[in-house]
N, C-alpha and C. Protein backbone atom coordinates (compact mmCIF):
# COMPACT_ATOMS: atom_id res chain seq x y z
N UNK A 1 251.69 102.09 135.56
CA UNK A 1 250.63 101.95 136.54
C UNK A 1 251.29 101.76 137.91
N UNK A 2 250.77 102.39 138.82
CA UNK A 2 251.29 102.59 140.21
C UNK A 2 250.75 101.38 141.05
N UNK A 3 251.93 100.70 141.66
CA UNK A 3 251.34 99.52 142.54
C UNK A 3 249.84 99.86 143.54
N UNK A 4 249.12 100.88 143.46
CA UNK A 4 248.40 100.89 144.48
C UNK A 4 247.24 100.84 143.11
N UNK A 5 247.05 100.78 142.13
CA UNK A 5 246.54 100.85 140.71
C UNK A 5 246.29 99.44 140.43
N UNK A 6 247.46 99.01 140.40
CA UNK A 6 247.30 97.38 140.16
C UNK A 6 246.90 96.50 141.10
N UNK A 7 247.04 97.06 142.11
CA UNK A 7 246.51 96.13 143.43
C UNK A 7 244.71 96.28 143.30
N UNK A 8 244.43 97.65 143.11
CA UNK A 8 243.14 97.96 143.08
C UNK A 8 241.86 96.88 141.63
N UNK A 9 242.95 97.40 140.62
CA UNK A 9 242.56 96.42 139.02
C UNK A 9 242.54 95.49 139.86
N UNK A 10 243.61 94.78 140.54
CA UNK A 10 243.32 93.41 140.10
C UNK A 10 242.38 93.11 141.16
N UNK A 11 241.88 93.67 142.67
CA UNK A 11 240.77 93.46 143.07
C UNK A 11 239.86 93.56 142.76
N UNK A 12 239.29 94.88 142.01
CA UNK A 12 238.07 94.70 141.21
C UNK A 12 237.90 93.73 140.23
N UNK A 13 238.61 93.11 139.63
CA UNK A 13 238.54 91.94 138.34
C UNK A 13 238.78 90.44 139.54
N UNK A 14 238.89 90.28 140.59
CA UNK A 14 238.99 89.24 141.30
C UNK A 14 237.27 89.44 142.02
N UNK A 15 236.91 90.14 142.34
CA UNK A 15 235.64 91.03 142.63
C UNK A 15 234.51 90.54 141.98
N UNK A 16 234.77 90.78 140.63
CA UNK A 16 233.75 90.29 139.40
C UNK A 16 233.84 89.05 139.47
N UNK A 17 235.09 87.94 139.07
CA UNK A 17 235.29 86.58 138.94
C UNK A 17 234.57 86.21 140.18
N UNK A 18 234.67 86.65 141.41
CA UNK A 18 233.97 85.76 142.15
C UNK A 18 233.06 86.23 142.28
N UNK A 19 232.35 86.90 141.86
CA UNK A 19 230.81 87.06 141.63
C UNK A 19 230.21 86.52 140.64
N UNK A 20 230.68 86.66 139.81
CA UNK A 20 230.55 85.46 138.38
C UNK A 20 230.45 83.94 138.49
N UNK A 21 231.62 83.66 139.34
CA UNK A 21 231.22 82.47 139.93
C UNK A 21 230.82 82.17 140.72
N UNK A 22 230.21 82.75 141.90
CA UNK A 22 228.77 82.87 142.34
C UNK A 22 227.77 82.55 141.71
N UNK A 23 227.36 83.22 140.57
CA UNK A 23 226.06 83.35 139.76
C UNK A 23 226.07 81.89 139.43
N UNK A 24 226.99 81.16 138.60
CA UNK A 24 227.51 80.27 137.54
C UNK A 24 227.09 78.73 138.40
N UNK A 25 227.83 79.00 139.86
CA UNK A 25 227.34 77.81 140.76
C UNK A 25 225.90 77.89 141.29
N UNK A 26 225.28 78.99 141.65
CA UNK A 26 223.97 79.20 142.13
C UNK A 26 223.04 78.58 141.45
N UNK A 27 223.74 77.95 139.75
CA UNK A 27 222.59 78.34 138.81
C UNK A 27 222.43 75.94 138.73
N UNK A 28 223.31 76.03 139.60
CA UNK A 28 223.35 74.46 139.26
C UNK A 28 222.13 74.39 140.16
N UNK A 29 222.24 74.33 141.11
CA UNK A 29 220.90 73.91 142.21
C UNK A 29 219.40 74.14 141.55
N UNK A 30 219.67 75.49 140.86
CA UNK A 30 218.81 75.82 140.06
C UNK A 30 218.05 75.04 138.97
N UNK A 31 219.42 74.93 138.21
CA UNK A 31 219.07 73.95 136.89
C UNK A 31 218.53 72.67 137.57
N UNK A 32 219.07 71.94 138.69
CA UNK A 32 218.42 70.83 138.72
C UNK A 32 217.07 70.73 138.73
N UNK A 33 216.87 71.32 140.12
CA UNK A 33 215.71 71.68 140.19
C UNK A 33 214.65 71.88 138.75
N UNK A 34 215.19 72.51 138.31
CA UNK A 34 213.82 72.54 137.22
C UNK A 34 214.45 71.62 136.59
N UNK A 35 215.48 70.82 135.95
CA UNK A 35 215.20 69.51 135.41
C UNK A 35 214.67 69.03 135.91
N UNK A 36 214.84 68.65 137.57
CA UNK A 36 213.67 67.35 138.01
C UNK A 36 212.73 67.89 138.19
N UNK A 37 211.93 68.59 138.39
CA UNK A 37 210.32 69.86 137.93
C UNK A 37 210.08 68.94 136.18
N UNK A 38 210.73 69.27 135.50
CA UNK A 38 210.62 68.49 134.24
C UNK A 38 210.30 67.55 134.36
N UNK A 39 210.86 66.76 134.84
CA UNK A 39 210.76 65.04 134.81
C UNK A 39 209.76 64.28 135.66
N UNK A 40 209.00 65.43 136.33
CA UNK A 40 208.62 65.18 137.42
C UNK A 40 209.19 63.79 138.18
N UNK A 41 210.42 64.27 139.28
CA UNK A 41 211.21 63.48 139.64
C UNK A 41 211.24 64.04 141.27
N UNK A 42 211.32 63.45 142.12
CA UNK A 42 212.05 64.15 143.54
C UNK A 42 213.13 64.64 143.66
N UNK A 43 213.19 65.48 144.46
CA UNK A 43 214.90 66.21 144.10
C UNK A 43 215.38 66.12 146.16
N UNK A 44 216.30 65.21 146.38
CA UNK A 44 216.76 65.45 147.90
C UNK A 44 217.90 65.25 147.79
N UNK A 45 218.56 66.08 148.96
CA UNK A 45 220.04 66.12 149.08
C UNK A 45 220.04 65.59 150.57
N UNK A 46 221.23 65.06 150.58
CA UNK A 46 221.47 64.27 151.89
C UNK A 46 223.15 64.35 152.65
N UNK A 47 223.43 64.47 153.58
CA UNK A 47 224.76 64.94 154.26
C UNK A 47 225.32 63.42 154.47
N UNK A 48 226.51 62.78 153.66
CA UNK A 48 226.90 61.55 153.62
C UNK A 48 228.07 61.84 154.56
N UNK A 49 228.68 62.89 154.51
CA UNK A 49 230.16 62.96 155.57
C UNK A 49 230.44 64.21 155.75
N UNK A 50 230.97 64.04 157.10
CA UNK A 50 231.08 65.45 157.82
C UNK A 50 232.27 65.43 158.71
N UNK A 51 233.63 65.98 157.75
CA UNK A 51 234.44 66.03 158.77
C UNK A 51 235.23 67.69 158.71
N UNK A 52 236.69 67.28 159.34
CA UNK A 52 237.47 68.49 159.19
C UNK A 52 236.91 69.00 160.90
N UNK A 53 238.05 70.03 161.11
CA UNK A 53 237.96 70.98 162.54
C UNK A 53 236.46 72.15 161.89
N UNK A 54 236.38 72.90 163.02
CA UNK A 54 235.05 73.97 162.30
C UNK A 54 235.63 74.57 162.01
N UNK A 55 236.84 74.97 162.06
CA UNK A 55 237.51 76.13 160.85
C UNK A 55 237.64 75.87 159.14
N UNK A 56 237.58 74.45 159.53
CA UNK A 56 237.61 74.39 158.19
C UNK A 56 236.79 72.76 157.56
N UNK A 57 235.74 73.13 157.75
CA UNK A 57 234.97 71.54 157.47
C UNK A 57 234.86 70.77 156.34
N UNK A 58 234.59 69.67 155.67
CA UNK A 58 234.41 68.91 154.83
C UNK A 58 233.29 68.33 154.82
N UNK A 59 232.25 68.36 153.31
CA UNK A 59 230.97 67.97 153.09
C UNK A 59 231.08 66.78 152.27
N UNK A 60 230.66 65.97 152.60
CA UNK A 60 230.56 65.06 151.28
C UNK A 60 228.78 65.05 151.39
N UNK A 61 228.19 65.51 150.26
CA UNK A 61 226.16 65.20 149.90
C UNK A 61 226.04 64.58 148.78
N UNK A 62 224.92 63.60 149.28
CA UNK A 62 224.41 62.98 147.63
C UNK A 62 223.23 63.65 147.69
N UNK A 63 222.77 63.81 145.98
CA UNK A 63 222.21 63.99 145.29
C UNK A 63 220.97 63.40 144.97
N UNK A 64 219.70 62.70 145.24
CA UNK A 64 218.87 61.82 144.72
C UNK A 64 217.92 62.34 144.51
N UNK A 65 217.64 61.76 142.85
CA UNK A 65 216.60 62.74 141.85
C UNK A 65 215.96 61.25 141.53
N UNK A 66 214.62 61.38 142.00
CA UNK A 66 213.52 60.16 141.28
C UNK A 66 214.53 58.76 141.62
N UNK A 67 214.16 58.11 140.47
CA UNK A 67 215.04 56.95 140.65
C UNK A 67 215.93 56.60 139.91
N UNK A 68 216.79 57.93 139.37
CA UNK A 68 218.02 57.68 139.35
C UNK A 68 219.38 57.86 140.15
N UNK A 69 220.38 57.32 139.68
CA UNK A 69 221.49 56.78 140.40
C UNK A 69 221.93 58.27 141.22
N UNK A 70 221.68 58.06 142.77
CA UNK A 70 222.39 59.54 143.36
C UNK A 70 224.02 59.55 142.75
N UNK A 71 224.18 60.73 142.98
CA UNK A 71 225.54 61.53 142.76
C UNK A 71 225.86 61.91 143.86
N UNK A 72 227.63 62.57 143.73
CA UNK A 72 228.34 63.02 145.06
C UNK A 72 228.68 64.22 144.91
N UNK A 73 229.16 65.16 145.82
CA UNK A 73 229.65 66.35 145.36
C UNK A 73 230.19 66.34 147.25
N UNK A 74 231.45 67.29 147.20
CA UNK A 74 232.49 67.99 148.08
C UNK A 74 232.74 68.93 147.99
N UNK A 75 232.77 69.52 149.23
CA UNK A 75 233.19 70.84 149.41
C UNK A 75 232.87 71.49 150.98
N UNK A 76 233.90 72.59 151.06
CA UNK A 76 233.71 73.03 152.45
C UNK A 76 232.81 73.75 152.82
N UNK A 77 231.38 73.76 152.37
CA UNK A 77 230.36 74.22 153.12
C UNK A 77 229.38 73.03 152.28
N UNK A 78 228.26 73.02 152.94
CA UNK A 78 227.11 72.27 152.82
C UNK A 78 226.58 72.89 151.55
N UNK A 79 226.64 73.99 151.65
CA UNK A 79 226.15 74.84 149.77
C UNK A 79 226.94 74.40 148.82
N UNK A 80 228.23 74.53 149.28
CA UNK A 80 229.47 74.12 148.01
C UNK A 80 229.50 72.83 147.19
N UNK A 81 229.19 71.62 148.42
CA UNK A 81 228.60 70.25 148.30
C UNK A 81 227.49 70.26 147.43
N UNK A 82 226.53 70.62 147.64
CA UNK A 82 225.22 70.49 147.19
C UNK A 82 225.45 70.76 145.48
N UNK A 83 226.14 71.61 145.68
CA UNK A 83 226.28 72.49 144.25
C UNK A 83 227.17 71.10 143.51
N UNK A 84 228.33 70.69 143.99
CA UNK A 84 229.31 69.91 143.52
C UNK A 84 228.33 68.10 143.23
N UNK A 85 227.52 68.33 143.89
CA UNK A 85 226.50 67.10 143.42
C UNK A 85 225.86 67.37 142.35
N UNK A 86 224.90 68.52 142.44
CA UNK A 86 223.98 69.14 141.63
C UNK A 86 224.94 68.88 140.02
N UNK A 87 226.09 69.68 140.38
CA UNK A 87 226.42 69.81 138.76
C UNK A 87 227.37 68.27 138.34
N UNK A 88 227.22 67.26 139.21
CA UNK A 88 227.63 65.93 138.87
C UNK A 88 226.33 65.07 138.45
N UNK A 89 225.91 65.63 138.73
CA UNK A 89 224.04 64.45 138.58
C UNK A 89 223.50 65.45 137.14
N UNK A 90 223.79 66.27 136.92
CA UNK A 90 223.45 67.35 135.48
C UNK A 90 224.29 66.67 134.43
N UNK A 91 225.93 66.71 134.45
CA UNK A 91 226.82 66.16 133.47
C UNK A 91 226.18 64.73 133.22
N UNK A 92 226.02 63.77 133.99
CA UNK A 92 225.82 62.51 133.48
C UNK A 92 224.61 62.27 132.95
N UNK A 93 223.71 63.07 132.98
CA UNK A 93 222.74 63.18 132.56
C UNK A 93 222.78 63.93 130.97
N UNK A 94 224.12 64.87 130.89
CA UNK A 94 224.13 65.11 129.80
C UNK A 94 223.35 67.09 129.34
N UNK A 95 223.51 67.04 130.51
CA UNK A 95 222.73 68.21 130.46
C UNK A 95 224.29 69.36 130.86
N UNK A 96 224.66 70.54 129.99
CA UNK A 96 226.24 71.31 129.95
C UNK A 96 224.99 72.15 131.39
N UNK A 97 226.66 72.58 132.68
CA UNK A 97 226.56 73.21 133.13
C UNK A 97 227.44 74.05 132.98
């Protein structure tokens, strides 16, 4: 296979993975959501820390569903966060993301 072959494979299969994991994280916000729809519970996210230059920022969001214990999640966008809460407030709850 010709390096311009393998460069190509392995973009298209890097291509998919991060589209895949796209889908996979999208689906946490998701899932909560209709867990707390279930439970009939409130579902709010909240911006606890905000640092880093704008090239490259840092989220820290909690999580607060009804009246249980908020969760945290990080990451460099406000989506990434949300998501990194979402699927921390799902695990302890026991619910596989």
């Amino acid at each position: 296979m010709a390096m311009d072959e393998r460069g190509k494979a392995f973009e298209s299969k890097w291509a998919h993975d991060a589209e895949m994991r796209f889908k996979v994280e999208a689906k946490r916000n998701r899932a909560l959501g209709e867990w707390a729809a279930a439970k009939k519970c409130s579902l709010s996210y909240g911006v606890i820390e905000q640092s880093g230059p704008d090239h490259a920022p840092h989220f820290v969001i909690e999580t607060r569903v009804g009246t249980h214990p908020p969760e945290r999640g990080e990451g460099g966008s406000k989506r990434e966060a949300q998501r990194a809460a979402a699927s921390a407030f799902l695990r302890k709850q026991g619910v596989d993301v």
